[in-house]
N, C-alpha and C. Protein backbone atom coordinates (compact mmCIF):
# COMPACT_ATOMS: atom_id res chain seq x y z
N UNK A 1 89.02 170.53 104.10
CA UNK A 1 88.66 171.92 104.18
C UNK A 1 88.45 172.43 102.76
N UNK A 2 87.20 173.36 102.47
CA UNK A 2 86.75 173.63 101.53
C UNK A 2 87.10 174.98 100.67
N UNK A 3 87.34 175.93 101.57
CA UNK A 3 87.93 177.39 101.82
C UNK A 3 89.01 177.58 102.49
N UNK A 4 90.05 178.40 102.37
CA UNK A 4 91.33 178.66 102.84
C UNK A 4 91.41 178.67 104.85
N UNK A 5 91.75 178.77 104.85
CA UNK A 5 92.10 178.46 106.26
C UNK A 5 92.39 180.29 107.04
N UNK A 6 91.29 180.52 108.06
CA UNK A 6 91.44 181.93 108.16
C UNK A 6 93.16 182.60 108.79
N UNK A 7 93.36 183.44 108.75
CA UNK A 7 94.34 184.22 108.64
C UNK A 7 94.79 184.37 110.27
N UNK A 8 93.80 184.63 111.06
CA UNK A 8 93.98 184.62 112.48
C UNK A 8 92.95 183.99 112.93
N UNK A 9 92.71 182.91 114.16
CA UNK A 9 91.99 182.77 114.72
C UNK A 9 92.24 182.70 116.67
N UNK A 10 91.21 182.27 117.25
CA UNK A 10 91.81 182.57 119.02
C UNK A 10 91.48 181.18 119.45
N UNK A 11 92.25 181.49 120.67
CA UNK A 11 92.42 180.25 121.07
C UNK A 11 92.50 179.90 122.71
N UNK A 12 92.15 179.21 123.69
CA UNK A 12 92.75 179.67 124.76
C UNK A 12 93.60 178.20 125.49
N UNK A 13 93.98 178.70 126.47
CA UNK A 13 94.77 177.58 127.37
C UNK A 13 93.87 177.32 128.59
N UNK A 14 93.48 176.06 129.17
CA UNK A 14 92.68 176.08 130.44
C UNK A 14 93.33 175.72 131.79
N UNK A 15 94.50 175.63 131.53
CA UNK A 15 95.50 175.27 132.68
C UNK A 15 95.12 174.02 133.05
N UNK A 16 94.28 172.86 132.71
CA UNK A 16 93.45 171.99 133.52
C UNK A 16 92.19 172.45 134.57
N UNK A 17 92.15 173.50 134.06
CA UNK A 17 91.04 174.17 134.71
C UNK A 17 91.42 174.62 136.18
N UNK A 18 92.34 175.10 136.49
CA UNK A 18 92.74 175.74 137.93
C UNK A 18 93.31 177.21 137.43
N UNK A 19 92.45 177.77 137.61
CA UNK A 19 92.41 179.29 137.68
C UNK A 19 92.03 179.92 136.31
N UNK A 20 91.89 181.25 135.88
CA UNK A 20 91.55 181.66 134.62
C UNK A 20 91.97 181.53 133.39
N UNK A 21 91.50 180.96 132.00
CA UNK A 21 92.04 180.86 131.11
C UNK A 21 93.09 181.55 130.66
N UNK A 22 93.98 181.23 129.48
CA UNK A 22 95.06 181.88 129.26
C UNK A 22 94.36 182.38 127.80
N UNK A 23 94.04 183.49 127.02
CA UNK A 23 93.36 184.05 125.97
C UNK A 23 94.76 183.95 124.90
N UNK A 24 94.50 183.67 123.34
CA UNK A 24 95.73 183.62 122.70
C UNK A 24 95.04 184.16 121.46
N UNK A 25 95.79 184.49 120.60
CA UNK A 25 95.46 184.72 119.07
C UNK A 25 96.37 184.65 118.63
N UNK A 26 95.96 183.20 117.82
CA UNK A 26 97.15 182.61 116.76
C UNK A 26 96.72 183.31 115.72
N UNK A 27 97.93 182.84 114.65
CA UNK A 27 98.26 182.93 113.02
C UNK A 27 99.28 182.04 112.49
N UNK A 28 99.61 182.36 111.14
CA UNK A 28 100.72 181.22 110.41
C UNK A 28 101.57 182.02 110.37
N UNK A 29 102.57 181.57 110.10
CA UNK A 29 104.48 182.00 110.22
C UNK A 29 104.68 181.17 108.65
N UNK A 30 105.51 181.83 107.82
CA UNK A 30 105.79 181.32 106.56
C UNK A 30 106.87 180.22 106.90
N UNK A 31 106.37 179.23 106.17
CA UNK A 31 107.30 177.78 106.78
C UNK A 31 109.10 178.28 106.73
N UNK A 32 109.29 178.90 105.96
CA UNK A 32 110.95 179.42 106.28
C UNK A 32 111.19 179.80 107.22
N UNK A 33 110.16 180.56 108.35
CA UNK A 33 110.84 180.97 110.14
C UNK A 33 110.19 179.83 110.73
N UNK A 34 109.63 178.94 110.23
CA UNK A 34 109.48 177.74 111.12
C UNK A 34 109.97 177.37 112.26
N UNK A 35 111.50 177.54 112.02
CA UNK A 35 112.30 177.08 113.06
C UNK A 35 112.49 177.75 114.19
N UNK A 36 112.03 178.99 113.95
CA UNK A 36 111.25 179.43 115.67
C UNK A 36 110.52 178.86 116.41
N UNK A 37 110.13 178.03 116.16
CA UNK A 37 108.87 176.86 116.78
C UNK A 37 109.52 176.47 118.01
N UNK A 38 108.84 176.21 119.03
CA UNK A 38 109.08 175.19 120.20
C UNK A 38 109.59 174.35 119.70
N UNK A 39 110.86 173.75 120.29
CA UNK A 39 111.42 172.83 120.15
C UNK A 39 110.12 171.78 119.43
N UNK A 40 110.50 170.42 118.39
CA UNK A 40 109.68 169.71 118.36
C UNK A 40 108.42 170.05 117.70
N UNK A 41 107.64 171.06 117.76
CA UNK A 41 106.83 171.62 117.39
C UNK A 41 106.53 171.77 115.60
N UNK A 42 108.10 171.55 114.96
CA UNK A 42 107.70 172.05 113.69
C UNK A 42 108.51 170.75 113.00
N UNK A 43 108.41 169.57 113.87
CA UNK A 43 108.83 168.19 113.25
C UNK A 43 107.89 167.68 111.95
N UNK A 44 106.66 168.26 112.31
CA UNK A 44 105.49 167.68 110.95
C UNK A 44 105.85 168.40 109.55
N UNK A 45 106.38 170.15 109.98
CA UNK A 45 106.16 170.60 108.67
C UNK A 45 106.19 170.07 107.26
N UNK A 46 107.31 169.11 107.10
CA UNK A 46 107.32 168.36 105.82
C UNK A 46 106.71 168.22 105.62
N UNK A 47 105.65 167.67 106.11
CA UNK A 47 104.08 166.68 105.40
C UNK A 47 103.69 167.91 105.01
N UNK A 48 103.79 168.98 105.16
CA UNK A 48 102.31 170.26 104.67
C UNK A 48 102.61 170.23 102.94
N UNK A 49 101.23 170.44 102.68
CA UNK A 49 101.42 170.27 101.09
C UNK A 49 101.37 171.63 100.95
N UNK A 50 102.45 172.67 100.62
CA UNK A 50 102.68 173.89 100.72
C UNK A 50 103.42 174.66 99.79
């Protein structure tokens, strides 16, 4: 990636496609509340070069 990484972007869920999408708008969390993450979810953080 060439340029910063935008600030918010959207996103959705398709359930497997049985019934209407789920609409989301993500963002970043400063790696110190990380640990709000879904379980599992914030096992990679180390690797971020941050």
């Amino acid at each position: 990636m060439n340029q910063p990484p935008p600030e918010r972007w959207p996103s959705e869920e398709d359930h497997d496609r049985h019934g209407e999408s789920t609409r989301f708008e993500c963002f970043w969390i400063p790696p110190e509340t990380a640990h709000v993450l879904q379980p599992g979810q914030g096992a990679l953080l180390g690797l971020l070069d941050v």
